[in-house]
PDB file of N, CA and C in Angstrom:
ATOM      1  N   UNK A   1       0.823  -1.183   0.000  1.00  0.00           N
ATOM      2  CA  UNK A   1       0.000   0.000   0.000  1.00  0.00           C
ATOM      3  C   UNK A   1       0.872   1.254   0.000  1.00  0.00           C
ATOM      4  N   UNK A   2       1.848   1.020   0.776  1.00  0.00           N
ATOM      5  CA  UNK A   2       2.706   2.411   0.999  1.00  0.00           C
ATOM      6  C   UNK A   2       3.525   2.264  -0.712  1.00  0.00           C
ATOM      7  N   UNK A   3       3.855   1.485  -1.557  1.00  0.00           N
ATOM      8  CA  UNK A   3       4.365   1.831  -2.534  1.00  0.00           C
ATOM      9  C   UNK A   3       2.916   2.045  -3.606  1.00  0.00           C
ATOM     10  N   UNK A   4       1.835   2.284  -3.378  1.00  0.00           N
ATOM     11  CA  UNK A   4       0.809   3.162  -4.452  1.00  0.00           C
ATOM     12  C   UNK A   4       0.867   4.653  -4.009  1.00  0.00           C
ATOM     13  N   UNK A   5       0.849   4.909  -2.814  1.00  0.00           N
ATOM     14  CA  UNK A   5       0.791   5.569  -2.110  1.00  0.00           C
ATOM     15  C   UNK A   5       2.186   7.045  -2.789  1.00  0.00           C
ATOM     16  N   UNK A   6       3.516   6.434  -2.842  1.00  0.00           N
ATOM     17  CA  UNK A   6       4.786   6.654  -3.549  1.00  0.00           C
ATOM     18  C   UNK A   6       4.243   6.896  -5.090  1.00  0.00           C
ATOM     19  N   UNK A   7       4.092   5.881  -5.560  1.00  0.00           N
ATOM     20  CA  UNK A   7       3.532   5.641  -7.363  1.00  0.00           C
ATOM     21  C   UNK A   7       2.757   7.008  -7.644  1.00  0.00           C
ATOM     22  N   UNK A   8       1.676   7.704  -6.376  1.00  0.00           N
ATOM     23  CA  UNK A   8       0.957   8.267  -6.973  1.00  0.00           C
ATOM     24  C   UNK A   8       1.783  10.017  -6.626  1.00  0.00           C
ATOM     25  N   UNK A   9       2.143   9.881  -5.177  1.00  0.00           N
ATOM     26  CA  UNK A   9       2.992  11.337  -5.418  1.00  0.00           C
ATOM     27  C   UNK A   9       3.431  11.239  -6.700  1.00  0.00           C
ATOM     28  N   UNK A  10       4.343  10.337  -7.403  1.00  0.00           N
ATOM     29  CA  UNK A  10       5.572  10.593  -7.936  1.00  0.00           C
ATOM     30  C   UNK A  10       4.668  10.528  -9.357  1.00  0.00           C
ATOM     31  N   UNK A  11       3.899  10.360  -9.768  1.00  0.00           N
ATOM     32  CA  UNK A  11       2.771  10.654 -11.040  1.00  0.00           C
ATOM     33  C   UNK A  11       2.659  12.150 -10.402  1.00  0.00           C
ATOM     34  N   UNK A  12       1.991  12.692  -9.943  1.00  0.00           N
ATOM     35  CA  UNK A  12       1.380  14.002  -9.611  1.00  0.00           C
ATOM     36  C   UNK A  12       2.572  15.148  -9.842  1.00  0.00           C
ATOM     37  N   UNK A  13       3.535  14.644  -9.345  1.00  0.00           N
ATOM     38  CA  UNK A  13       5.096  15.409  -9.081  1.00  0.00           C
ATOM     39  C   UNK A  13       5.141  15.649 -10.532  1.00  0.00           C
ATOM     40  N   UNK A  14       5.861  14.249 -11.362  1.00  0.00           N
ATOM     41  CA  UNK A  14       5.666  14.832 -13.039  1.00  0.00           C
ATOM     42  C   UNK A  14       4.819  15.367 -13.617  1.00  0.00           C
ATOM     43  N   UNK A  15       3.655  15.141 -13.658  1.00  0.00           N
ATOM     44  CA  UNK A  15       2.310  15.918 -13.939  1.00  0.00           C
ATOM     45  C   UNK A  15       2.745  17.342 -13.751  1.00  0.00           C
ATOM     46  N   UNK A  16       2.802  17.721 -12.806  1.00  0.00           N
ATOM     47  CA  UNK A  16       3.115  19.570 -12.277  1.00  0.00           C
ATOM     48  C   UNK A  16       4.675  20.353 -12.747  1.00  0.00           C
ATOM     49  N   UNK A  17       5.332  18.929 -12.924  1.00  0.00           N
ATOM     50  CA  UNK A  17       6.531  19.517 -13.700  1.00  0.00           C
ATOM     51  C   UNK A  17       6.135  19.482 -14.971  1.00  0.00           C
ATOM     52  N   UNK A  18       5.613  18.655 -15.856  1.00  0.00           N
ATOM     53  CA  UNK A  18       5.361  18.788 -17.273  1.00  0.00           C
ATOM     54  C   UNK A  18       4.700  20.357 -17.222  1.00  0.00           C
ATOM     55  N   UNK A  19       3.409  20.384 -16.483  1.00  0.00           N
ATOM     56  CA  UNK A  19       3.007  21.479 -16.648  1.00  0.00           C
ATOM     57  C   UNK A  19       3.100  23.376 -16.787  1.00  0.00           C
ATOM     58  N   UNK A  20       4.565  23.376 -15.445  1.00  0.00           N
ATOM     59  CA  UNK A  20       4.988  24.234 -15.734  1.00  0.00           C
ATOM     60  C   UNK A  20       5.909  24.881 -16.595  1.00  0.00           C
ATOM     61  N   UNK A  21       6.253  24.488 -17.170  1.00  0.00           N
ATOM     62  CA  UNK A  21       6.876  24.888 -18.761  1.00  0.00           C
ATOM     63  C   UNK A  21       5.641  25.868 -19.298  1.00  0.00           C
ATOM     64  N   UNK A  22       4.673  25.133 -19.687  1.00  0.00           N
ATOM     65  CA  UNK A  22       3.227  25.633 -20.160  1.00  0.00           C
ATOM     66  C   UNK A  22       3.214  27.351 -19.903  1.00  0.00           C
ATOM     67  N   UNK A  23       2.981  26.775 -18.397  1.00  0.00           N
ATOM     68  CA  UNK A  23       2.153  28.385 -17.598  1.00  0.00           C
ATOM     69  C   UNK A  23       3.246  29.315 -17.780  1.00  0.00           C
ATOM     70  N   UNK A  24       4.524  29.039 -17.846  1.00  0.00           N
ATOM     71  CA  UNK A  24       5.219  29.647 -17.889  1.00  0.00           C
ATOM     72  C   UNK A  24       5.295  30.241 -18.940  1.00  0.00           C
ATOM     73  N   UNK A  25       5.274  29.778 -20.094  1.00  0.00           N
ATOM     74  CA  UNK A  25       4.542  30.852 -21.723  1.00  0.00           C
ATOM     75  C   UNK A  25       4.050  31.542 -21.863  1.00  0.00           C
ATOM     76  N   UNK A  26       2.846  31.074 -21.249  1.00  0.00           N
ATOM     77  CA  UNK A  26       1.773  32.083 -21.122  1.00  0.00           C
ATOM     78  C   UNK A  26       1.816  33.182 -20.369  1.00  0.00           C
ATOM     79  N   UNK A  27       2.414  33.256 -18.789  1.00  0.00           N
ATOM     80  CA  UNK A  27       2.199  34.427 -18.181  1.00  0.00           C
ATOM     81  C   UNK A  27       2.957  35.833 -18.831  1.00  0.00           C
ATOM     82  N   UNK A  28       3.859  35.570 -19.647  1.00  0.00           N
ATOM     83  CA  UNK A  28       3.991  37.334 -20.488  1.00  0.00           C
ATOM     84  C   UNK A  28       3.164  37.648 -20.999  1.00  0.00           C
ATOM     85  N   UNK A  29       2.438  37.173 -21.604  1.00  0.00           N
ATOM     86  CA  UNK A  29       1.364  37.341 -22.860  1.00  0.00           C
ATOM     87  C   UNK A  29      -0.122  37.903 -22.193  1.00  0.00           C
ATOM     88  N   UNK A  30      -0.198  37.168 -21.599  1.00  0.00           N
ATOM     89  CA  UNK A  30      -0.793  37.748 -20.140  1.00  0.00           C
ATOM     90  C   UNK A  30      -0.804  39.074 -19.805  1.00  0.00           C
ATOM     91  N   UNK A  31       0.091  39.849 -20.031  1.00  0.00           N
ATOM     92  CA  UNK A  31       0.336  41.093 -18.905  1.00  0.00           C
ATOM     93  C   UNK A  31       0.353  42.154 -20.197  1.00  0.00           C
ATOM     94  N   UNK A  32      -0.506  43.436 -19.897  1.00  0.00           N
ATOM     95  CA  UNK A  32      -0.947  44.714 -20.593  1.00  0.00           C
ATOM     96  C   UNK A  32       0.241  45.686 -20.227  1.00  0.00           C
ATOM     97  N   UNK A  33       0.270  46.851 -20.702  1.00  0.00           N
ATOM     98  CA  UNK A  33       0.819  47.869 -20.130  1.00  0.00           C
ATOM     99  C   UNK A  33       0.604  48.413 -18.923  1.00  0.00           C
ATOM    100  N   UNK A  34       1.572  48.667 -18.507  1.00  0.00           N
ATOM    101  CA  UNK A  34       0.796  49.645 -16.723  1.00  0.00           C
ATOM    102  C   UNK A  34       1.574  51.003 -17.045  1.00  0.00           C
ATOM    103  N   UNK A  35       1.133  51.657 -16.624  1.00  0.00           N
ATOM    104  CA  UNK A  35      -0.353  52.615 -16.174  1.00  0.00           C
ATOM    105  C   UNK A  35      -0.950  52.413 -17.534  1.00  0.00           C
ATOM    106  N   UNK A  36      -2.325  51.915 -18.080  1.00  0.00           N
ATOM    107  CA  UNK A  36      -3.142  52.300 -18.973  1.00  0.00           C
ATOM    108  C   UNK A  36      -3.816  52.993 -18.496  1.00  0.00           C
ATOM    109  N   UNK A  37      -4.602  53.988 -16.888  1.00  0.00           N
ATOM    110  CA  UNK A  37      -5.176  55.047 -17.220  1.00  0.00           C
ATOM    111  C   UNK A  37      -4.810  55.446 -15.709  1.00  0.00           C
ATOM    112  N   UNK A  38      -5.121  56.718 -15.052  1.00  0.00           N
ATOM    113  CA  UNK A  38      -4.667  57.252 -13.844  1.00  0.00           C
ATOM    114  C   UNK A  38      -4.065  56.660 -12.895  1.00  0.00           C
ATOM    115  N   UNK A  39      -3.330  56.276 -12.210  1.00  0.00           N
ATOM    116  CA  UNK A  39      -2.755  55.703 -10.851  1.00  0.00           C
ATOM    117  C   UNK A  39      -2.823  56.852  -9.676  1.00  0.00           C
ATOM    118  N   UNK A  40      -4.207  56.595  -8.664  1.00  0.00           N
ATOM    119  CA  UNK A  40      -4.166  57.092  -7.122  1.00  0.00           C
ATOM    120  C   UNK A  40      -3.426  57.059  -6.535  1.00  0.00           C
ATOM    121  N   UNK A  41      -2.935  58.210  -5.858  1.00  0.00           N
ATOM    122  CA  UNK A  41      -1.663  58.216  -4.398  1.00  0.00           C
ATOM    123  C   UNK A  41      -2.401  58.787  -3.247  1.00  0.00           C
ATOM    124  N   UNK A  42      -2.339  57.653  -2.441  1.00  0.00           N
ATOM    125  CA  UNK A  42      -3.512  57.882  -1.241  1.00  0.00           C
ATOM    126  C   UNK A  42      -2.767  58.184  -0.580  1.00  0.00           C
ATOM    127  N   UNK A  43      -2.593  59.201   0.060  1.00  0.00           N
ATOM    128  CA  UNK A  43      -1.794  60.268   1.411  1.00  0.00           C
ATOM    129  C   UNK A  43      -2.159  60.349   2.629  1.00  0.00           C
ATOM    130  N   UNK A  44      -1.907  59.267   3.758  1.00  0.00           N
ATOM    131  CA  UNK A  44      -2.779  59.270   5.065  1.00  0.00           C
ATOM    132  C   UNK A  44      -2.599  60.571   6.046  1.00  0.00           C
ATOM    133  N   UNK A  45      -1.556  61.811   5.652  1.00  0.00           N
ATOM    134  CA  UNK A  45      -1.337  62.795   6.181  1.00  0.00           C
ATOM    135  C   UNK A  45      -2.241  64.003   5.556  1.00  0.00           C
ATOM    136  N   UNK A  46      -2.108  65.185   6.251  1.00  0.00           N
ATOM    137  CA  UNK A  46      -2.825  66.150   5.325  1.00  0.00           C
ATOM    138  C   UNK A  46      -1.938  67.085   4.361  1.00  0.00           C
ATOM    139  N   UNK A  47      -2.299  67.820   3.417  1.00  0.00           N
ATOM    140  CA  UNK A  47      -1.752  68.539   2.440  1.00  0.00           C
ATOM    141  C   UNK A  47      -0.205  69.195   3.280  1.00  0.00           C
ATOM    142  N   UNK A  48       0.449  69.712   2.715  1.00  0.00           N
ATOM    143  CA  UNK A  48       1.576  70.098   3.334  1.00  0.00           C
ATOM    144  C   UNK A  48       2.543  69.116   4.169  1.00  0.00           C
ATOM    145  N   UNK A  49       2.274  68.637   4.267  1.00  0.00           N
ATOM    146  CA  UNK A  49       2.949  67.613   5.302  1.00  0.00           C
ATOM    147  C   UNK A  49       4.360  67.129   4.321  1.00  0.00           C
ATOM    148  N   UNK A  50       5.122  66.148   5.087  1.00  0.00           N
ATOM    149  CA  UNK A  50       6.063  65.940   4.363  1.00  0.00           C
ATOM    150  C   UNK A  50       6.007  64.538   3.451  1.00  0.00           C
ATOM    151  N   UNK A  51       5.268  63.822   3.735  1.00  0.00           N
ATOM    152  CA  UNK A  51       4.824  62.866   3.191  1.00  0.00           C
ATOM    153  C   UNK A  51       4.315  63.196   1.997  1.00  0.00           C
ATOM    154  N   UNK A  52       3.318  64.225   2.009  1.00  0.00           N
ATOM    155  CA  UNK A  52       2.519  64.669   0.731  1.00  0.00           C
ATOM    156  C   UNK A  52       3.547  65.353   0.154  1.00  0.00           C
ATOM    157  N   UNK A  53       4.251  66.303   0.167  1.00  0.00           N
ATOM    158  CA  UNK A  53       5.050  66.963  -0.270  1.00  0.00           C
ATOM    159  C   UNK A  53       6.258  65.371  -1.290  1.00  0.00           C
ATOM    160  N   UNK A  54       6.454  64.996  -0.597  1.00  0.00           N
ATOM    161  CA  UNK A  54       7.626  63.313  -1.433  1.00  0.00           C
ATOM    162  C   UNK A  54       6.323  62.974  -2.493  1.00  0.00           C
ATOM    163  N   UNK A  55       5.275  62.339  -1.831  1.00  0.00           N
ATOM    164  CA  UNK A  55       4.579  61.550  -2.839  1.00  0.00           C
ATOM    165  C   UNK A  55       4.208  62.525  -3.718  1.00  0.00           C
ATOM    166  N   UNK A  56       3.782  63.743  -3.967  1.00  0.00           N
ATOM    167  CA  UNK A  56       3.594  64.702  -4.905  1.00  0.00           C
ATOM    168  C   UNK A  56       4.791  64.934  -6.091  1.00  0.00           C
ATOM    169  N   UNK A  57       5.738  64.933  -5.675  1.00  0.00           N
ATOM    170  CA  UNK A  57       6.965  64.532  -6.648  1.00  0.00           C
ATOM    171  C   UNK A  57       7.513  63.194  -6.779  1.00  0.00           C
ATOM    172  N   UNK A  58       7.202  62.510  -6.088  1.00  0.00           N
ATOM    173  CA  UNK A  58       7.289  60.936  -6.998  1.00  0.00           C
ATOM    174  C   UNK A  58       6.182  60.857  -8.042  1.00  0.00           C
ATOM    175  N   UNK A  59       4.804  61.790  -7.422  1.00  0.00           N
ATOM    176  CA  UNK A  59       3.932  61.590  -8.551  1.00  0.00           C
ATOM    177  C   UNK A  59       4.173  62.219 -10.018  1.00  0.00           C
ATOM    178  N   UNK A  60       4.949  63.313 -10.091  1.00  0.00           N
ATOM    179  CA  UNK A  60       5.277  64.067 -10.893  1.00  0.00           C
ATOM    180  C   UNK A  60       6.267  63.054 -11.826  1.00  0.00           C
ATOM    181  N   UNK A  61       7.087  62.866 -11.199  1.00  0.00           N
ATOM    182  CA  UNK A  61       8.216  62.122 -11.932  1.00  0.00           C
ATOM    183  C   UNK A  61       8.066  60.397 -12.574  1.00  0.00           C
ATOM    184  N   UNK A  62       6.442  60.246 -11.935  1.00  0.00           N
ATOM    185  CA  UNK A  62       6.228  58.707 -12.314  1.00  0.00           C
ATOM    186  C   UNK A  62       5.143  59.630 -13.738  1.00  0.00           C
ATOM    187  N   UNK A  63       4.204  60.064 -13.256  1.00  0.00           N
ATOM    188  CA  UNK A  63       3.813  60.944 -15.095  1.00  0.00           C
ATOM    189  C   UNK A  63       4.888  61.033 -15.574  1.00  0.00           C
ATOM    190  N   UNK A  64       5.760  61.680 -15.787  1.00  0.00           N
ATOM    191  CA  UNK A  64       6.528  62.113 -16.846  1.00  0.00           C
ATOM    192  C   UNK A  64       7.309  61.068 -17.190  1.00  0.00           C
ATOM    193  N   UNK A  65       7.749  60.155 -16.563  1.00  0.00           N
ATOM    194  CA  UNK A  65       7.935  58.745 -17.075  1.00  0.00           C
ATOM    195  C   UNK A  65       7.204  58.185 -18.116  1.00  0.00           C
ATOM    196  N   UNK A  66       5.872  57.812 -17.321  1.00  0.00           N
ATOM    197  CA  UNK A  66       4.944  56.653 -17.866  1.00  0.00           C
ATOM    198  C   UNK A  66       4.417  56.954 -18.630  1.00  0.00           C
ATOM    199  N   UNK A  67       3.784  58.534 -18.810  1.00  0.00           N
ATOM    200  CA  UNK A  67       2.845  58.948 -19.433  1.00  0.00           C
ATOM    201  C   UNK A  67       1.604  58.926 -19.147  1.00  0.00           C
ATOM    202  N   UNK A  68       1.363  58.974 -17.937  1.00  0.00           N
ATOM    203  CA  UNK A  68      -0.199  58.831 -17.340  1.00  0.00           C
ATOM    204  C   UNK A  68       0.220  59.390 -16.101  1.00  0.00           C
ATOM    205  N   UNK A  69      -1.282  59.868 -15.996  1.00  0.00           N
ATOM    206  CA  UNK A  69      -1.470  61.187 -14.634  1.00  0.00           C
ATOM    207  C   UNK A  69      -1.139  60.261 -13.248  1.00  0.00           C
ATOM    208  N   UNK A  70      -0.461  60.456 -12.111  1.00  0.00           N
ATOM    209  CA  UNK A  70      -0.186  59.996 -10.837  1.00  0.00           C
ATOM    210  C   UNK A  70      -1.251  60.999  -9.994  1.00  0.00           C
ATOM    211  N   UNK A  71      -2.544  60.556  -9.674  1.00  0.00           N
ATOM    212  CA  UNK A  71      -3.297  61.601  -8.979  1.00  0.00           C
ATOM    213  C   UNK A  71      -2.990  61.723  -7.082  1.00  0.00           C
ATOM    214  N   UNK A  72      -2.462  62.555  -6.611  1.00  0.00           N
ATOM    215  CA  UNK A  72      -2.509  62.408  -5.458  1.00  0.00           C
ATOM    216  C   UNK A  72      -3.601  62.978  -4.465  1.00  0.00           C
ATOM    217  N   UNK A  73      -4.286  61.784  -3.396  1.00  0.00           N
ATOM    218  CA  UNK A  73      -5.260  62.269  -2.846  1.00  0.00           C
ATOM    219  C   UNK A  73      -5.086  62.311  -1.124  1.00  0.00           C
ATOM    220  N   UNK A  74      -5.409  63.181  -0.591  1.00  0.00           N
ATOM    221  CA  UNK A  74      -4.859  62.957   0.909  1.00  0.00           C
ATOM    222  C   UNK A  74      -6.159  62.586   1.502  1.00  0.00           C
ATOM    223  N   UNK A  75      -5.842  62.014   2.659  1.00  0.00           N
ATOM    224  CA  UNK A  75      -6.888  61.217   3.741  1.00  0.00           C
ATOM    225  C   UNK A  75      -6.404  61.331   5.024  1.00  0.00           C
ATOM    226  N   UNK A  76      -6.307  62.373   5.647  1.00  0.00           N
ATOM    227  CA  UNK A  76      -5.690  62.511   6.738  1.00  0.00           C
ATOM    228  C   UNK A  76      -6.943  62.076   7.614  1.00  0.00           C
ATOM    229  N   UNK A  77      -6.131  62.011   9.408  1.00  0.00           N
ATOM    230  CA  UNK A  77      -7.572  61.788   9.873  1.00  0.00           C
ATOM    231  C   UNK A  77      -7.349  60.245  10.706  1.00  0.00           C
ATOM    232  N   UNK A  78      -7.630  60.043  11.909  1.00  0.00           N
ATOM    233  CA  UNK A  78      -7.699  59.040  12.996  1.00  0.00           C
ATOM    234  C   UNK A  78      -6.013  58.124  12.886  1.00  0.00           C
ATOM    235  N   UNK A  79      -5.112  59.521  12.838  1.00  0.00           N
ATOM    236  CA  UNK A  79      -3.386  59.218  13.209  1.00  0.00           C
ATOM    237  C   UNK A  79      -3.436  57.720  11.747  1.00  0.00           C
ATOM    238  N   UNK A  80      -3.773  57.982  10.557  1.00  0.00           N
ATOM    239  CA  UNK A  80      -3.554  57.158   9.140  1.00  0.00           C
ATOM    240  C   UNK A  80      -4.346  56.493   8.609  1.00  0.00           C
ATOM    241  N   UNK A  81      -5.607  56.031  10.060  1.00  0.00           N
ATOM    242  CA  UNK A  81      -6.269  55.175   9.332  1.00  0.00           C
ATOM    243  C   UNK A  81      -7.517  54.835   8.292  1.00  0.00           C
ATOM    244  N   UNK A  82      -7.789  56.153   8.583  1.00  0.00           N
ATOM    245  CA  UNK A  82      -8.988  56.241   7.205  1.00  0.00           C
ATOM    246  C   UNK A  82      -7.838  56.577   5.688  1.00  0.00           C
ATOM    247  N   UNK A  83      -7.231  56.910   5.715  1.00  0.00           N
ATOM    248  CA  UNK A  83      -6.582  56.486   4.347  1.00  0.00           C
ATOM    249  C   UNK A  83      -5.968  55.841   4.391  1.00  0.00           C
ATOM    250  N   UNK A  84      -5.371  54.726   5.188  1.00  0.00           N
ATOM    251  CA  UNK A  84      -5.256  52.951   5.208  1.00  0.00           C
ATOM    252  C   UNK A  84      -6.795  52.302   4.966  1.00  0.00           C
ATOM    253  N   UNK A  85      -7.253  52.858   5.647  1.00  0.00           N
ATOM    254  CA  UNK A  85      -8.707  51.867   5.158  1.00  0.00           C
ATOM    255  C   UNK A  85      -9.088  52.236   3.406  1.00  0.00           C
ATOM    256  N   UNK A  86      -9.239  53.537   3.532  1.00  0.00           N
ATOM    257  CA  UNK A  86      -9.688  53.858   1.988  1.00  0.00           C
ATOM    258  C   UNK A  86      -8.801  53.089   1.025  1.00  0.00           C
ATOM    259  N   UNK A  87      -7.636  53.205   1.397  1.00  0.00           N
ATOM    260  CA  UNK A  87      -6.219  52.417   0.190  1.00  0.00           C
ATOM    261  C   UNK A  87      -6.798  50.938   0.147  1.00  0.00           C
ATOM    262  N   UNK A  88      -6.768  50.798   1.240  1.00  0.00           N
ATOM    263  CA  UNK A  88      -7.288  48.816   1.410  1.00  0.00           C
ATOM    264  C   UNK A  88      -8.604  48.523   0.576  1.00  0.00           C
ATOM    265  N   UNK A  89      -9.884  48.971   1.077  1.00  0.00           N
ATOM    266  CA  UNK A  89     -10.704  48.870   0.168  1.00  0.00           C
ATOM    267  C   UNK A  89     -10.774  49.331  -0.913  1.00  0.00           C
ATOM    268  N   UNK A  90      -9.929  49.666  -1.574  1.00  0.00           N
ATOM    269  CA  UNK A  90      -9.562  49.888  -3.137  1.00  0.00           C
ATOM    270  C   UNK A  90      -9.341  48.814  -4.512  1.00  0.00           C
ATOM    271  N   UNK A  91     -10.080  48.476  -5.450  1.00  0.00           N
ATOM    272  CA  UNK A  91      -9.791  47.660  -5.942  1.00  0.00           C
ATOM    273  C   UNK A  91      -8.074  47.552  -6.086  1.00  0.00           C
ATOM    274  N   UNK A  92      -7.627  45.896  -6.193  1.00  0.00           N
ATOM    275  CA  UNK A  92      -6.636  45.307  -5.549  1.00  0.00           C
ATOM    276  C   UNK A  92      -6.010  45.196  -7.418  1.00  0.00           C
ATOM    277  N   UNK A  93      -5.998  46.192  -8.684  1.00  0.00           N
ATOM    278  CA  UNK A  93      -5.652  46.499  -9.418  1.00  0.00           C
ATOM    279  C   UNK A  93      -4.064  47.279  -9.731  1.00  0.00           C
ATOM    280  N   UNK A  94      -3.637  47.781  -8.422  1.00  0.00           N
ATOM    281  CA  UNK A  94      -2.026  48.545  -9.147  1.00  0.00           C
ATOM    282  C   UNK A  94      -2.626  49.618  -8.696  1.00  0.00           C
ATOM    283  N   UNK A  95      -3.890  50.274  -9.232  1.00  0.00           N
ATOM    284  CA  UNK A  95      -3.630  51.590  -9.504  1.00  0.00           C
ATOM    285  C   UNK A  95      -4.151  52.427  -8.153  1.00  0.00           C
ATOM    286  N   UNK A  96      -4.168  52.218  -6.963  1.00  0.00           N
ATOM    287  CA  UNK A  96      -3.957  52.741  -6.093  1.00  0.00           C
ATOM    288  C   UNK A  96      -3.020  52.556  -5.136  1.00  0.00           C
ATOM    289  N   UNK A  97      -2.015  53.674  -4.817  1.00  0.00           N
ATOM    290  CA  UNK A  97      -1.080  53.367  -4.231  1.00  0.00           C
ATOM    291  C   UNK A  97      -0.993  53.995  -2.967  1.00  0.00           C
ATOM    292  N   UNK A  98      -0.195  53.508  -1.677  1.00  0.00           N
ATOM    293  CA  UNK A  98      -0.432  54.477  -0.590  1.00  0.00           C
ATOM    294  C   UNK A  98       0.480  55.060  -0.100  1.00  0.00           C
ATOM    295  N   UNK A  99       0.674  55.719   0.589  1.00  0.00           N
ATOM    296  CA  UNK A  99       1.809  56.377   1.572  1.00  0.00           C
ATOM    297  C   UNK A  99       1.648  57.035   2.801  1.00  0.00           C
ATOM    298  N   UNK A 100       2.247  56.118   3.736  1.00  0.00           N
ATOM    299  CA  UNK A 100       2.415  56.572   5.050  1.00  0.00           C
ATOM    300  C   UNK A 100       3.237  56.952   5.521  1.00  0.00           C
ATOM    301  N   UNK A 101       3.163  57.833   6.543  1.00  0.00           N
ATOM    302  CA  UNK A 101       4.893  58.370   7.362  1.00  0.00           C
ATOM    303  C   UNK A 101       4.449  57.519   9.003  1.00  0.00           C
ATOM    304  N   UNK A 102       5.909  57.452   9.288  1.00  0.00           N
ATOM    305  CA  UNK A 102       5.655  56.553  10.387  1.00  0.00           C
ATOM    306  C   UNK A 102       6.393  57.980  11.287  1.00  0.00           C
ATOM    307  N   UNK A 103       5.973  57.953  12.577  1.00  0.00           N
ATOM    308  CA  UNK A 103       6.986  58.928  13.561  1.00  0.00           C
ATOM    309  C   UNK A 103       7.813  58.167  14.610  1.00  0.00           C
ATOM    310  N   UNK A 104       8.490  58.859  15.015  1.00  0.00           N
ATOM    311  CA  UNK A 104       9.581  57.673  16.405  1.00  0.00           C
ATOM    312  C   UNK A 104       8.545  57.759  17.401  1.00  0.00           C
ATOM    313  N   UNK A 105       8.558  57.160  18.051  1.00  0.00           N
ATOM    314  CA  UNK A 105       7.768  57.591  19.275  1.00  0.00           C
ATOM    315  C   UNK A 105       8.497  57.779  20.449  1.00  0.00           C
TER     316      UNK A 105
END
């Protein structure tokens, strides 16, 4: 019994090796351009801050890269977490991104 038991890992094992060759083809072909249209920068601080101030010029410099707008939006408000929550419930697409500042305590 214990050598079907062997027989059948070792079928399953090749099985998943044949296979990945396969998937492996396919996943470039797979993949679009990024940014195809706006990318969100969710800012858990408020305007001015230094956080917003960085992500506002990373946003600048990722447009002029990519060619698509980097929108930055702030969410200040309960020490990060409503714009951790807002970022989180965001479709799980790329195009919202977040930024937090952490302080020493």
């Amino acid at each position: 019994m214990a050598t079907d038991v062997m027989r059948r890992r070792l079928m399953l094992a090749a099985l998943a090796l044949c296979a990945l060759p396969a998937a492996a083809q396919t996943a470039p072909t797979a993949q679009t351009d990024y940014p195809a249209h706006p990318v969100k920068i969710m800012v858990s601080l408020p305007p001015g801050s230094g956080a917003d101030s960085t992500a506002r010029f990373i946003a600048q410099q990722l447009a002029t890269t990519l060619g698509q707008p980097f929108v930055v939006e702030n969410r200040p408000g309960a020490n990060g977490f409503i714009g951790a929550r807002a970022a989180a419930e965001a479709a799980p697409d790329g195009y919202t991104l977040f930024v937090a500042a952490t302080r020493p305590w």
